[in-house]
PDBML (XML) file of the C-alpha atoms, coordinates in Angstrom:
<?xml version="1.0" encoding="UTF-8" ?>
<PDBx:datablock datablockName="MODEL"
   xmlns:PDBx="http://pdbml.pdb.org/schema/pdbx-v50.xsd"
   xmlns:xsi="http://www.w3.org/2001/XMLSchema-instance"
   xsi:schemaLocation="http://pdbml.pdb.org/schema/pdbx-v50.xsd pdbx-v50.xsd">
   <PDBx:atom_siteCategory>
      <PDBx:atom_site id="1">
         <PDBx:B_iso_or_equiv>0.00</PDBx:B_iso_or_equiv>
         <PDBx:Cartn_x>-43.649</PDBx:Cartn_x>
         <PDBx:Cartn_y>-5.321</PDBx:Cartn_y>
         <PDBx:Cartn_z>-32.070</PDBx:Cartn_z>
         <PDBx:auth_asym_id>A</PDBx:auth_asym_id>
         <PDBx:auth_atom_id>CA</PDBx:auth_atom_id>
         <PDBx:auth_comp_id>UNK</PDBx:auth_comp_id>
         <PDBx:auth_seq_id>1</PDBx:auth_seq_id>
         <PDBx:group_PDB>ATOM</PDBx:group_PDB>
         <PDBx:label_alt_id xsi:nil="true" />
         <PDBx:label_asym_id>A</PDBx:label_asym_id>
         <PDBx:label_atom_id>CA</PDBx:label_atom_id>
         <PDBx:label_comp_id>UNK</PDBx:label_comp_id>
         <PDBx:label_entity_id>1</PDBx:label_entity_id>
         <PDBx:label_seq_id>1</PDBx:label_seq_id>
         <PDBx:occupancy>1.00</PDBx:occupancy>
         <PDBx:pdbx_PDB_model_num>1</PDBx:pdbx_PDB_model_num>
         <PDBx:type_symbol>C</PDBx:type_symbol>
      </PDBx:atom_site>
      <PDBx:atom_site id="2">
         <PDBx:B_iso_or_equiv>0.00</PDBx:B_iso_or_equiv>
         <PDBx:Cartn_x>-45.065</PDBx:Cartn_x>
         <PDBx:Cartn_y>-3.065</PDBx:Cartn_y>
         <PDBx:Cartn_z>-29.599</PDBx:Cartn_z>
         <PDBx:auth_asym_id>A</PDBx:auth_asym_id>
         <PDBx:auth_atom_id>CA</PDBx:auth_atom_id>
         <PDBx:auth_comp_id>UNK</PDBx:auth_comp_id>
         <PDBx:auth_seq_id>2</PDBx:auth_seq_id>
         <PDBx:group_PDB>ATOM</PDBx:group_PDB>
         <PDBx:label_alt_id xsi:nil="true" />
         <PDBx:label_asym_id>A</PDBx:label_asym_id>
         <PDBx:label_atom_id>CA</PDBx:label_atom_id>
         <PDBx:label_comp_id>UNK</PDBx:label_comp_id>
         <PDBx:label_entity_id>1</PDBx:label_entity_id>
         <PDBx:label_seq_id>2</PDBx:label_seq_id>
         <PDBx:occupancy>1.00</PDBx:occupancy>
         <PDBx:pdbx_PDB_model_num>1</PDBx:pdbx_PDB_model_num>
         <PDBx:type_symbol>C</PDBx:type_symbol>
      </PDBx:atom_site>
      <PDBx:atom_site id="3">
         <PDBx:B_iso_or_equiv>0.00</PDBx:B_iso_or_equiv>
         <PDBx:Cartn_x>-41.759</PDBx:Cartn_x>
         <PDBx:Cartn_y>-1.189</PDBx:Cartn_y>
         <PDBx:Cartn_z>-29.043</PDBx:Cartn_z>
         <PDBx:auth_asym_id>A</PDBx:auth_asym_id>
         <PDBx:auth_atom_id>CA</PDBx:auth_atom_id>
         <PDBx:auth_comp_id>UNK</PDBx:auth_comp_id>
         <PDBx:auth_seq_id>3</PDBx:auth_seq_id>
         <PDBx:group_PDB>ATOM</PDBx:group_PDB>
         <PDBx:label_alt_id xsi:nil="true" />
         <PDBx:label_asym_id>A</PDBx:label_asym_id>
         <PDBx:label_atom_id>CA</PDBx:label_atom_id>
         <PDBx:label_comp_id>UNK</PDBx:label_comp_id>
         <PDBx:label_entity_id>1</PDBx:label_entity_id>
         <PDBx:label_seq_id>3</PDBx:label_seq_id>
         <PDBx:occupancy>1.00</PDBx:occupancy>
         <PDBx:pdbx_PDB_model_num>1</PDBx:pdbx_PDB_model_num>
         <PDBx:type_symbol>C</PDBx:type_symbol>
      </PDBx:atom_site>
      <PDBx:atom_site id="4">
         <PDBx:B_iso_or_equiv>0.00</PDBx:B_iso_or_equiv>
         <PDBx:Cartn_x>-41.425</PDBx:Cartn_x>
         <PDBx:Cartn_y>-0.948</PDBx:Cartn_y>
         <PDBx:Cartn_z>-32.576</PDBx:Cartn_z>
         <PDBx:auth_asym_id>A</PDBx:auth_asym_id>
         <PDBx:auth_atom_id>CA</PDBx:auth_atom_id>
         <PDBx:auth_comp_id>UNK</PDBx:auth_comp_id>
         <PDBx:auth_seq_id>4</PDBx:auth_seq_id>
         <PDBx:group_PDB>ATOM</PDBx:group_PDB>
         <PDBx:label_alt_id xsi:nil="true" />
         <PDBx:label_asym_id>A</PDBx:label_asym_id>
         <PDBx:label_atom_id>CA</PDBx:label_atom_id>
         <PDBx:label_comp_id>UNK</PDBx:label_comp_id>
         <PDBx:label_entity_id>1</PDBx:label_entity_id>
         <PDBx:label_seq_id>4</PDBx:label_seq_id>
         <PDBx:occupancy>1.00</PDBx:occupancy>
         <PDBx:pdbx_PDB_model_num>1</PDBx:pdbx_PDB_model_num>
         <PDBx:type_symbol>C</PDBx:type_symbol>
      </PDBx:atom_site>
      <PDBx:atom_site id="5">
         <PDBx:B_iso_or_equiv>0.00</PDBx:B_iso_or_equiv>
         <PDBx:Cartn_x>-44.981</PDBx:Cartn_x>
         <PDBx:Cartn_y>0.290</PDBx:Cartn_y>
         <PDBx:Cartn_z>-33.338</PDBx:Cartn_z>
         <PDBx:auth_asym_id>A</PDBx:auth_asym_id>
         <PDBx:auth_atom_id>CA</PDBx:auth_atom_id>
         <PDBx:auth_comp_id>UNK</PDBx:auth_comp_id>
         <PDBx:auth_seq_id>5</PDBx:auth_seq_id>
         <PDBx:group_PDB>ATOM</PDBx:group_PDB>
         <PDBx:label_alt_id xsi:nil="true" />
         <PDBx:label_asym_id>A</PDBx:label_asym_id>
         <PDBx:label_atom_id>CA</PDBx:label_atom_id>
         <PDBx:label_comp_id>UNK</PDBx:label_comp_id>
         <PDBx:label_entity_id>1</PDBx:label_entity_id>
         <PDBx:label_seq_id>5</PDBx:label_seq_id>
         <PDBx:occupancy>1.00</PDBx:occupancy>
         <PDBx:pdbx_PDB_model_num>1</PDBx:pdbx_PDB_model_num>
         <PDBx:type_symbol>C</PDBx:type_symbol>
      </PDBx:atom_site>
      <PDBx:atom_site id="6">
         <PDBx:B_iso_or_equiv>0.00</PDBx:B_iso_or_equiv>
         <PDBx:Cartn_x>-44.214</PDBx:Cartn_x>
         <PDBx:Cartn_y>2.931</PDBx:Cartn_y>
         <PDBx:Cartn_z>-30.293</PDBx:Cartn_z>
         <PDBx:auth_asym_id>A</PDBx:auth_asym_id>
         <PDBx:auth_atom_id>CA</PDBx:auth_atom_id>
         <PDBx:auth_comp_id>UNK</PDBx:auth_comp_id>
         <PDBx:auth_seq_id>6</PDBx:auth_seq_id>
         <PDBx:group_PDB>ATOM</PDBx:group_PDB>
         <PDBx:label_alt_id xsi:nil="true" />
         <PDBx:label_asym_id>A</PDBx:label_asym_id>
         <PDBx:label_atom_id>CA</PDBx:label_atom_id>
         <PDBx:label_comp_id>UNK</PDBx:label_comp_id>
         <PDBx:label_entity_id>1</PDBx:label_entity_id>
         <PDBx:label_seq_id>6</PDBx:label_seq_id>
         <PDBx:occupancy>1.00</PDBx:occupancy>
         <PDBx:pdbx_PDB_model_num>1</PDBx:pdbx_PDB_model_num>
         <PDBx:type_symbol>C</PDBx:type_symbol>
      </PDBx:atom_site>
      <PDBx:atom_site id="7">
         <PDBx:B_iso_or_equiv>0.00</PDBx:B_iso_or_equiv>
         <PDBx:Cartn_x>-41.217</PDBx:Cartn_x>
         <PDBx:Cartn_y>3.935</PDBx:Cartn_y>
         <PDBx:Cartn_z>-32.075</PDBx:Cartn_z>
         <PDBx:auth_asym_id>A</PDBx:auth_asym_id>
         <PDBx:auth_atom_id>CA</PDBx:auth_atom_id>
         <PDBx:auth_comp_id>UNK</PDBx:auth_comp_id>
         <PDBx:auth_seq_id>7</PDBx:auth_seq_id>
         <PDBx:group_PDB>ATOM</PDBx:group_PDB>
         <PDBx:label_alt_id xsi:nil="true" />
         <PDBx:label_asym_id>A</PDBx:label_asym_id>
         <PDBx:label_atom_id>CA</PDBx:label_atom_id>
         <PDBx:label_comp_id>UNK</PDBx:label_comp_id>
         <PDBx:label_entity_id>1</PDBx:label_entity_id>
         <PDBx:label_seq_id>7</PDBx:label_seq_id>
         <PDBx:occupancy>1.00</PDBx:occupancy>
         <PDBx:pdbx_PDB_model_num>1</PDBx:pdbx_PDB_model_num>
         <PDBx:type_symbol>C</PDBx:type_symbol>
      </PDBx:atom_site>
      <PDBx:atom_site id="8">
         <PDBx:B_iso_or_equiv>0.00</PDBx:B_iso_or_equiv>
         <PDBx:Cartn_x>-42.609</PDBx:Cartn_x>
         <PDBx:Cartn_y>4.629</PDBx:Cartn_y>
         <PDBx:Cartn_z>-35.337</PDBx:Cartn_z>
         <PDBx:auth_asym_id>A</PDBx:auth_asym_id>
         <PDBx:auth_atom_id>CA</PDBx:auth_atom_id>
         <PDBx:auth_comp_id>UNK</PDBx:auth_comp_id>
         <PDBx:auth_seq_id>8</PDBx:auth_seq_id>
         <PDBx:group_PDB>ATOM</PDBx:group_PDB>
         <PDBx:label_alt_id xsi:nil="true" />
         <PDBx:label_asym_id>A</PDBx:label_asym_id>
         <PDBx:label_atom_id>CA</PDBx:label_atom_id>
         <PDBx:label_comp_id>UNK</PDBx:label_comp_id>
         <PDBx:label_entity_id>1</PDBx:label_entity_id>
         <PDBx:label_seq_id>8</PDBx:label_seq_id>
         <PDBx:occupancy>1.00</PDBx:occupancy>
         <PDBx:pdbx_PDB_model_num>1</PDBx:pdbx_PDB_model_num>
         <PDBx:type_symbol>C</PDBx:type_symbol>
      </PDBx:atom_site>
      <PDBx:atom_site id="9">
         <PDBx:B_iso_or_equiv>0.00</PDBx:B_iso_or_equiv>
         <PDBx:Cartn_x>-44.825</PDBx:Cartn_x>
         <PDBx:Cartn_y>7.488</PDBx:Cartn_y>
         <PDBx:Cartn_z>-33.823</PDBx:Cartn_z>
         <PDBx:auth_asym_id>A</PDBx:auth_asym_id>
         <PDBx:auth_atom_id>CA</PDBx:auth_atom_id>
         <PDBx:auth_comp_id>UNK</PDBx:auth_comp_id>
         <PDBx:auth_seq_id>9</PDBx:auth_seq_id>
         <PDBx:group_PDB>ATOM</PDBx:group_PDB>
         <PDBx:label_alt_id xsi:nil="true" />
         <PDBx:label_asym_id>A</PDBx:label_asym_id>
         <PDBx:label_atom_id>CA</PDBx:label_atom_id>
         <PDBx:label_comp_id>UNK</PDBx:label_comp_id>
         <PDBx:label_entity_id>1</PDBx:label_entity_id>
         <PDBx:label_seq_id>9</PDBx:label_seq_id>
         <PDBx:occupancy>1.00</PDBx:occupancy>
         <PDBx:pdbx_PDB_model_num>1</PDBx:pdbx_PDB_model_num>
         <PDBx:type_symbol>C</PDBx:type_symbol>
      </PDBx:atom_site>
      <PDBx:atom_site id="10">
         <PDBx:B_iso_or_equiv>0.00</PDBx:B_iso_or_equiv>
         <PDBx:Cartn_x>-41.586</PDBx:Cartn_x>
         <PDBx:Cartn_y>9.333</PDBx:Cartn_y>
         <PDBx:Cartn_z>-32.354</PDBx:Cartn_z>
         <PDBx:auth_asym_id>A</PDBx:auth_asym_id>
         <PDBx:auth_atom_id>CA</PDBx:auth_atom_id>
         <PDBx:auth_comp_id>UNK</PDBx:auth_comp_id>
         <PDBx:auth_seq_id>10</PDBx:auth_seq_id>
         <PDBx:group_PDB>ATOM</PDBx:group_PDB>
         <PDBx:label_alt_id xsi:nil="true" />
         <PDBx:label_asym_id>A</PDBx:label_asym_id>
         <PDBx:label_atom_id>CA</PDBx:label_atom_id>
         <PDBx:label_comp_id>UNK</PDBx:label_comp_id>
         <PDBx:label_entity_id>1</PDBx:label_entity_id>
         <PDBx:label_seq_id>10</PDBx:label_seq_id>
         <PDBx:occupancy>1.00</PDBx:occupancy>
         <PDBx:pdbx_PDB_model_num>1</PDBx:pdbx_PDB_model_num>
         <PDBx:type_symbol>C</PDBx:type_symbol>
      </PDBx:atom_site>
      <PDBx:atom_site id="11">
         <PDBx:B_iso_or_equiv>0.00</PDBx:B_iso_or_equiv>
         <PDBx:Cartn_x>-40.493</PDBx:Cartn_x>
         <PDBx:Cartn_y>11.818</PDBx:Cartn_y>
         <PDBx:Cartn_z>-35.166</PDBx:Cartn_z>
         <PDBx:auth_asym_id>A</PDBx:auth_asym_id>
         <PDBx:auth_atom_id>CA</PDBx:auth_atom_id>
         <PDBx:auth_comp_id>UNK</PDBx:auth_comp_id>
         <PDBx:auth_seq_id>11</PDBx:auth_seq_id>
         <PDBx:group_PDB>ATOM</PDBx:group_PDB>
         <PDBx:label_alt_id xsi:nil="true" />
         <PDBx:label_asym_id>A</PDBx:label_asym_id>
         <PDBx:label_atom_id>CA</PDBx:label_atom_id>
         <PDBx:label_comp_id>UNK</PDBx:label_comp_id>
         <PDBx:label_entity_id>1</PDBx:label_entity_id>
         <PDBx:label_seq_id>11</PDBx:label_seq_id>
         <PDBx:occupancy>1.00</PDBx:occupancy>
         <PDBx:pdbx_PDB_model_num>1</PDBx:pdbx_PDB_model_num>
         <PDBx:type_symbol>C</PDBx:type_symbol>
      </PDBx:atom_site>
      <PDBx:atom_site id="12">
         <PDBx:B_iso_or_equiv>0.00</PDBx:B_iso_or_equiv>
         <PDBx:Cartn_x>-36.644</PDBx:Cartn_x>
         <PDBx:Cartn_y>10.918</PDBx:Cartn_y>
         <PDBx:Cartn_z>-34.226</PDBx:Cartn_z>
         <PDBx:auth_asym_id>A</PDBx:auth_asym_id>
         <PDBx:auth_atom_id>CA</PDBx:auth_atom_id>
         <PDBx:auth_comp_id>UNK</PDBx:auth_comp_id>
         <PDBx:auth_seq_id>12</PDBx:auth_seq_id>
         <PDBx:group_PDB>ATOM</PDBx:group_PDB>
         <PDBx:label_alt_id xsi:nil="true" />
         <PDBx:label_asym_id>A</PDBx:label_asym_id>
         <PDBx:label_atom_id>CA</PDBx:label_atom_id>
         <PDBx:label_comp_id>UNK</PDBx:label_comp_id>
         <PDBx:label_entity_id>1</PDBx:label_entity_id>
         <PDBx:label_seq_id>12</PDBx:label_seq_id>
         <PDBx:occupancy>1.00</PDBx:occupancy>
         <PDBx:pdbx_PDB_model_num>1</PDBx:pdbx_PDB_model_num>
         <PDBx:type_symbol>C</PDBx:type_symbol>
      </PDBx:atom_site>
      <PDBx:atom_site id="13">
         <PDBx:B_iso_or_equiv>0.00</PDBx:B_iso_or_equiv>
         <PDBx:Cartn_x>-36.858</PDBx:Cartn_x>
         <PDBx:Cartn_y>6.854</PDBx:Cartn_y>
         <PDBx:Cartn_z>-34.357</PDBx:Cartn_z>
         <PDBx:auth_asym_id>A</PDBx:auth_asym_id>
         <PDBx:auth_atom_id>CA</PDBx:auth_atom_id>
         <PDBx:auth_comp_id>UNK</PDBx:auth_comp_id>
         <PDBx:auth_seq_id>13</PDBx:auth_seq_id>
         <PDBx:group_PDB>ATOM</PDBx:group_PDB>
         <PDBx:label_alt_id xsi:nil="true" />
         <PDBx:label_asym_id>A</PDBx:label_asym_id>
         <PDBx:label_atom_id>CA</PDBx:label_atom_id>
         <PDBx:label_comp_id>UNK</PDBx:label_comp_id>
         <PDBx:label_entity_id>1</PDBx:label_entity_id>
         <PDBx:label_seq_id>13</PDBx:label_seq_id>
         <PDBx:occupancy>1.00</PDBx:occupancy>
         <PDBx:pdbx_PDB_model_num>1</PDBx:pdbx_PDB_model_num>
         <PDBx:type_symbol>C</PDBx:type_symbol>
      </PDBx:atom_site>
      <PDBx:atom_site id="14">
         <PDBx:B_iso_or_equiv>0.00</PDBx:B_iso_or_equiv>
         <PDBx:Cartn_x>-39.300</PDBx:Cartn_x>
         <PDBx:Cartn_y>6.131</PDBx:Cartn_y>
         <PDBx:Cartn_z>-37.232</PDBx:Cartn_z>
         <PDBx:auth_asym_id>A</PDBx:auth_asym_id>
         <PDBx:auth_atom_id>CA</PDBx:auth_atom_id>
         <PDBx:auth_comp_id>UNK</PDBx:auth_comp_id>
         <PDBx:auth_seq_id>14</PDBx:auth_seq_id>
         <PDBx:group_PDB>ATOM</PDBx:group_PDB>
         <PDBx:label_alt_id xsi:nil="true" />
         <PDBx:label_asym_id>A</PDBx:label_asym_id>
         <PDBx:label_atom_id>CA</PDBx:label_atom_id>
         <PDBx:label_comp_id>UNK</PDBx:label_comp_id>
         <PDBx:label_entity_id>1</PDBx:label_entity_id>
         <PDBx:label_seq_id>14</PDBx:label_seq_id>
         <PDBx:occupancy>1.00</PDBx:occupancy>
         <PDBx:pdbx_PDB_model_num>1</PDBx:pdbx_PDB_model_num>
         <PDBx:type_symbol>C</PDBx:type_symbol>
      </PDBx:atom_site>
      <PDBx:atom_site id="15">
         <PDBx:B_iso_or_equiv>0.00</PDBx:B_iso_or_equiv>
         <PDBx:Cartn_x>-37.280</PDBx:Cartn_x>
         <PDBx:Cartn_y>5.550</PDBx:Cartn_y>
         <PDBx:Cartn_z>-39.947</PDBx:Cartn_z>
         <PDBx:auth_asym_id>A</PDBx:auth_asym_id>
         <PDBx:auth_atom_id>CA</PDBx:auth_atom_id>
         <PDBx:auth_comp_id>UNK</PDBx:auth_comp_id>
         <PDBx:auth_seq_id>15</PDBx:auth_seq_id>
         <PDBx:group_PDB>ATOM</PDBx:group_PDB>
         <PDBx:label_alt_id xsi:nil="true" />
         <PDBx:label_asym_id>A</PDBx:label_asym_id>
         <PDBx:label_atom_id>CA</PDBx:label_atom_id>
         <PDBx:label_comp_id>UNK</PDBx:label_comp_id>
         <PDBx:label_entity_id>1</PDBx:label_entity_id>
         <PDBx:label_seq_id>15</PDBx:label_seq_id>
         <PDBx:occupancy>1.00</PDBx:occupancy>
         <PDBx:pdbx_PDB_model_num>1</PDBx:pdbx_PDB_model_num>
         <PDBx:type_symbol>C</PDBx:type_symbol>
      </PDBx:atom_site>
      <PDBx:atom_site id="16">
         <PDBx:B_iso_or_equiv>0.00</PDBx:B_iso_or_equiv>
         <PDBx:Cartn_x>-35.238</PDBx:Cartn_x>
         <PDBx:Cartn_y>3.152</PDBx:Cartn_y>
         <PDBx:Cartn_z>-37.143</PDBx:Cartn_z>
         <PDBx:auth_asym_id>A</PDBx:auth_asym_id>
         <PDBx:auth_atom_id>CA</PDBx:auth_atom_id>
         <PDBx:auth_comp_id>UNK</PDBx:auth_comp_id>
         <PDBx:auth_seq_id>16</PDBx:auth_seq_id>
         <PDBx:group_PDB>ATOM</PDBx:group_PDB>
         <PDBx:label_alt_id xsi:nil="true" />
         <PDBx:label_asym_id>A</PDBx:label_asym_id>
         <PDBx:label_atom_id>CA</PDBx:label_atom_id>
         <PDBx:label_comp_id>UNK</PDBx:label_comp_id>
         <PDBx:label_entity_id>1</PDBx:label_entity_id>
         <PDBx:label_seq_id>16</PDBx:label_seq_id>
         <PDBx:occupancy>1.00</PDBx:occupancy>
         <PDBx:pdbx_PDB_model_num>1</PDBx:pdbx_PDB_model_num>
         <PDBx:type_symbol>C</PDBx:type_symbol>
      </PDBx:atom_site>
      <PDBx:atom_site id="17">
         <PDBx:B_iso_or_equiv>0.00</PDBx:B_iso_or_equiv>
         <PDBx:Cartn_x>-38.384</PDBx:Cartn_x>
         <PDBx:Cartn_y>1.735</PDBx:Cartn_y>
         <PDBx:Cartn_z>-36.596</PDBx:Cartn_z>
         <PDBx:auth_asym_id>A</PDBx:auth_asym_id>
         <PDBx:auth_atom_id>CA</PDBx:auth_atom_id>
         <PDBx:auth_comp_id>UNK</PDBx:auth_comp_id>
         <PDBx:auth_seq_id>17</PDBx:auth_seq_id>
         <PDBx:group_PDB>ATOM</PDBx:group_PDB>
         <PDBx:label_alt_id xsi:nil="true" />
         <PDBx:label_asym_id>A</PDBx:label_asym_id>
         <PDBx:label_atom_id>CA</PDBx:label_atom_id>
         <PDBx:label_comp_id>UNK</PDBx:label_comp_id>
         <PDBx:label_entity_id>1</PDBx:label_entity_id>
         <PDBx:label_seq_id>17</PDBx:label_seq_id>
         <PDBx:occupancy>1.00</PDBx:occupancy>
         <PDBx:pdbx_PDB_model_num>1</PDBx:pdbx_PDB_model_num>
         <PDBx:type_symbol>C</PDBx:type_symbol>
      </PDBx:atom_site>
      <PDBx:atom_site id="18">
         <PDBx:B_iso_or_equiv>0.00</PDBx:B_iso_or_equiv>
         <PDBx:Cartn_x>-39.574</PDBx:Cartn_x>
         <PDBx:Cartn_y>0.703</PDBx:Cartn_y>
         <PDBx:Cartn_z>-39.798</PDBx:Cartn_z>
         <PDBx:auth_asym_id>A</PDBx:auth_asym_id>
         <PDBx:auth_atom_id>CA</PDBx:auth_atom_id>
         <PDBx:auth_comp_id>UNK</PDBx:auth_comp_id>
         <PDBx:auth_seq_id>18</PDBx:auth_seq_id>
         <PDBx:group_PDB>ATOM</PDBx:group_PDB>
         <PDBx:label_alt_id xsi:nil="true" />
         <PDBx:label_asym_id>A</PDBx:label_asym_id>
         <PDBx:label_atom_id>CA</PDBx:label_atom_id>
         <PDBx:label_comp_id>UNK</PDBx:label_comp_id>
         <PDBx:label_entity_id>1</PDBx:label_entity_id>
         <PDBx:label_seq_id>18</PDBx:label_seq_id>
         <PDBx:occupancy>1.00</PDBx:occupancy>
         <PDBx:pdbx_PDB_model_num>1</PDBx:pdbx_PDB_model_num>
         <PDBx:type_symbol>C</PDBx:type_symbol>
      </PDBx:atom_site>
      <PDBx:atom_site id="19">
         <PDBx:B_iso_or_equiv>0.00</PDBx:B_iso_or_equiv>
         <PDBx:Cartn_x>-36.286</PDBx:Cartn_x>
         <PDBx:Cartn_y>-0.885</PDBx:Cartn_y>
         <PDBx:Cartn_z>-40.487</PDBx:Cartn_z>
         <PDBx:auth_asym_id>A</PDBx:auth_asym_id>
         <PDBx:auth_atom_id>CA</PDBx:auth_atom_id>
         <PDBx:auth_comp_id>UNK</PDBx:auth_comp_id>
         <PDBx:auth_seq_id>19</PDBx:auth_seq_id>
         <PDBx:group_PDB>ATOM</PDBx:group_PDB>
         <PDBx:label_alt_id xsi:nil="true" />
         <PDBx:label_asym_id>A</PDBx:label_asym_id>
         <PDBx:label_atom_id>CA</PDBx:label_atom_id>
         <PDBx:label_comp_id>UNK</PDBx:label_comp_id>
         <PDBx:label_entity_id>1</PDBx:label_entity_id>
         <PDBx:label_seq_id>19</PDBx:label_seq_id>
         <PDBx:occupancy>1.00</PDBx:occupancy>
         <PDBx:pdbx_PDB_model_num>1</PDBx:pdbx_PDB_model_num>
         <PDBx:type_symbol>C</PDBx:type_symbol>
      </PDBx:atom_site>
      <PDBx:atom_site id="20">
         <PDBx:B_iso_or_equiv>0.00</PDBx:B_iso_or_equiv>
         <PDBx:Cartn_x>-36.392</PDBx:Cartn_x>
         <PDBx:Cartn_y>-2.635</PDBx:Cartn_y>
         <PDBx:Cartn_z>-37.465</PDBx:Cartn_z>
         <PDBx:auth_asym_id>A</PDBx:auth_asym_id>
         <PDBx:auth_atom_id>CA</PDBx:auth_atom_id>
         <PDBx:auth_comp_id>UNK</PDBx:auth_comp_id>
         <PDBx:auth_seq_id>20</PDBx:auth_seq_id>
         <PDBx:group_PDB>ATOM</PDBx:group_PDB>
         <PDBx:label_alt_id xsi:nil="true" />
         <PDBx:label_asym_id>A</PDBx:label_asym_id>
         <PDBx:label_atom_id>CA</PDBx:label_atom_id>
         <PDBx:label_comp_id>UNK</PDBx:label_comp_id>
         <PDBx:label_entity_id>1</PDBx:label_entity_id>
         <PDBx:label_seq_id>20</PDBx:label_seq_id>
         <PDBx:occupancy>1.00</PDBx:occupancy>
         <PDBx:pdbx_PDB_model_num>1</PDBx:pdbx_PDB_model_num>
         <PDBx:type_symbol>C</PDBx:type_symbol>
      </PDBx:atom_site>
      <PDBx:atom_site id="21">
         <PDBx:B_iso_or_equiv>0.00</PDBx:B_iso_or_equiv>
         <PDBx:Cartn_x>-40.126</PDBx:Cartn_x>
         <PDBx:Cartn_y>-4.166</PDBx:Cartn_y>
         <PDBx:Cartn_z>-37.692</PDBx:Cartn_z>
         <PDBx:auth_asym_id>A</PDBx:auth_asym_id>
         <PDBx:auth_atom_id>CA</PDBx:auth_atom_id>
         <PDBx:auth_comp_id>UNK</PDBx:auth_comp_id>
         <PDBx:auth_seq_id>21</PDBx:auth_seq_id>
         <PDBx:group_PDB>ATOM</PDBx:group_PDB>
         <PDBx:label_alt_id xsi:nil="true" />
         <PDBx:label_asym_id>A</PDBx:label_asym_id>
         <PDBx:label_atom_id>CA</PDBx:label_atom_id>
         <PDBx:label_comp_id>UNK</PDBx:label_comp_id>
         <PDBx:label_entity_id>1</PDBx:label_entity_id>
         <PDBx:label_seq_id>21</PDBx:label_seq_id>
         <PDBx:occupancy>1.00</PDBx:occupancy>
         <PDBx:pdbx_PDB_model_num>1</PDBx:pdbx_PDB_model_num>
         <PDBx:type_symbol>C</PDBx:type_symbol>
      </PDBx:atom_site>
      <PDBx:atom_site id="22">
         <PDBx:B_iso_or_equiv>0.00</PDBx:B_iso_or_equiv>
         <PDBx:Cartn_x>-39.163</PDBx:Cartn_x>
         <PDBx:Cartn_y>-4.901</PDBx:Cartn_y>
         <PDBx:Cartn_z>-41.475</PDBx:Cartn_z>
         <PDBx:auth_asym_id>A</PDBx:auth_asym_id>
         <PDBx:auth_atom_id>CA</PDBx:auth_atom_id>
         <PDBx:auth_comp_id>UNK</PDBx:auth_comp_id>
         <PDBx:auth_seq_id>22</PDBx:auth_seq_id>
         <PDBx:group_PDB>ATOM</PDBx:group_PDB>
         <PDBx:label_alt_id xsi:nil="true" />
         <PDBx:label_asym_id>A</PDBx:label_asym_id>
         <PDBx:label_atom_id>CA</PDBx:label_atom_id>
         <PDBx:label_comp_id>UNK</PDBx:label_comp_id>
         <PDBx:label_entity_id>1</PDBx:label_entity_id>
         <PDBx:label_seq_id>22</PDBx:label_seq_id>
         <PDBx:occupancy>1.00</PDBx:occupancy>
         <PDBx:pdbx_PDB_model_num>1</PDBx:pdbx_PDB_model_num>
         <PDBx:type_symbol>C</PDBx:type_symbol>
      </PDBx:atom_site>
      <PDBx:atom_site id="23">
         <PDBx:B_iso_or_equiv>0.00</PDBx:B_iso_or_equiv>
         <PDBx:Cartn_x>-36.120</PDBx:Cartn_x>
         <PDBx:Cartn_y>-7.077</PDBx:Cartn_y>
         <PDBx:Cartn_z>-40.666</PDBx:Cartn_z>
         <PDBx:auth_asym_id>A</PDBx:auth_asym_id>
         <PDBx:auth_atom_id>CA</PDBx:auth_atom_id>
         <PDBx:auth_comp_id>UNK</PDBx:auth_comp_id>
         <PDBx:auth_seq_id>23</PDBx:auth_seq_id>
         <PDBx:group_PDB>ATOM</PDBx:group_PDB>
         <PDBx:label_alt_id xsi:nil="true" />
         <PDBx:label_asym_id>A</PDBx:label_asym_id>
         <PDBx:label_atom_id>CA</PDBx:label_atom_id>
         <PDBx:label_comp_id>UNK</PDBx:label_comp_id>
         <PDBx:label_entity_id>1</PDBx:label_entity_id>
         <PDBx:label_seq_id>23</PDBx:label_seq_id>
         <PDBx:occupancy>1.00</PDBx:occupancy>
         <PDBx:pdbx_PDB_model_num>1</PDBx:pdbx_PDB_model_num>
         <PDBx:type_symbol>C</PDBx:type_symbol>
      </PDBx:atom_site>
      <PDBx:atom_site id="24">
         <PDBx:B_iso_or_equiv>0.00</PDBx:B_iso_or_equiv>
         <PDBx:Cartn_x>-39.095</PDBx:Cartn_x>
         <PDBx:Cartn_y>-8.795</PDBx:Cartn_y>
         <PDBx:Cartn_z>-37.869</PDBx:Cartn_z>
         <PDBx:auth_asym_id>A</PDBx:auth_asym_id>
         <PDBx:auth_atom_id>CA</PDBx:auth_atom_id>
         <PDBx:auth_comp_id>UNK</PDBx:auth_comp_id>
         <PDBx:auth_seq_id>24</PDBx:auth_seq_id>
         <PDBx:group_PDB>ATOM</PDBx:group_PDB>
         <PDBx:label_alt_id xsi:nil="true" />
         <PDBx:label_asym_id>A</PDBx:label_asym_id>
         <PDBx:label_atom_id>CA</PDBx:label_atom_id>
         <PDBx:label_comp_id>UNK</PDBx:label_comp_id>
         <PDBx:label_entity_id>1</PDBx:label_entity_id>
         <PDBx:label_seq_id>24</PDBx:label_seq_id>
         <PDBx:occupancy>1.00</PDBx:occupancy>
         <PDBx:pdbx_PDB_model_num>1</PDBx:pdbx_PDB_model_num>
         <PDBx:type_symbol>C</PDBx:type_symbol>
      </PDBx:atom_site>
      <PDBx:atom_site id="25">
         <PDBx:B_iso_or_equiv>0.00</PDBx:B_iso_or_equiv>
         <PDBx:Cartn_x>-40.977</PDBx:Cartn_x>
         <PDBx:Cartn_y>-8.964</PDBx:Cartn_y>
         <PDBx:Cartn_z>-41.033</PDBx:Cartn_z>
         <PDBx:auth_asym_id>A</PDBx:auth_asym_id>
         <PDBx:auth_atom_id>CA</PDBx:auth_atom_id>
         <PDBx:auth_comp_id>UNK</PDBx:auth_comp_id>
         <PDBx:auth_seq_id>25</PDBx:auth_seq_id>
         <PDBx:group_PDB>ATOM</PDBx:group_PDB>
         <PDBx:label_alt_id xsi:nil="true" />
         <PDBx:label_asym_id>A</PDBx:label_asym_id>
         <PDBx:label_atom_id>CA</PDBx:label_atom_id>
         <PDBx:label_comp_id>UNK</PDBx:label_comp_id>
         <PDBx:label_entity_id>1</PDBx:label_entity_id>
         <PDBx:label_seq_id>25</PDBx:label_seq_id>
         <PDBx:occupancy>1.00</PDBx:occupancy>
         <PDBx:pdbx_PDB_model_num>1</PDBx:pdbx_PDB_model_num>
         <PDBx:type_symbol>C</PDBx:type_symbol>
      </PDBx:atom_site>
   </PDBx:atom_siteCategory>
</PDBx:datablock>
């Protein structure tokens, strides 16, 4: 979660992110 929550403020991995801390939804 925090990695993920870190991620979605970098320009370059946010849309990563969100899929990532959706599928940890």
């Amino acid at each position: 979660e925090l990695a993920g929550a870190v991620a979605l403020v970098v320009p370059a991995l946010s849309g990563v992110a969100a899929l990532a801390l959706t599928g940890l939804m």
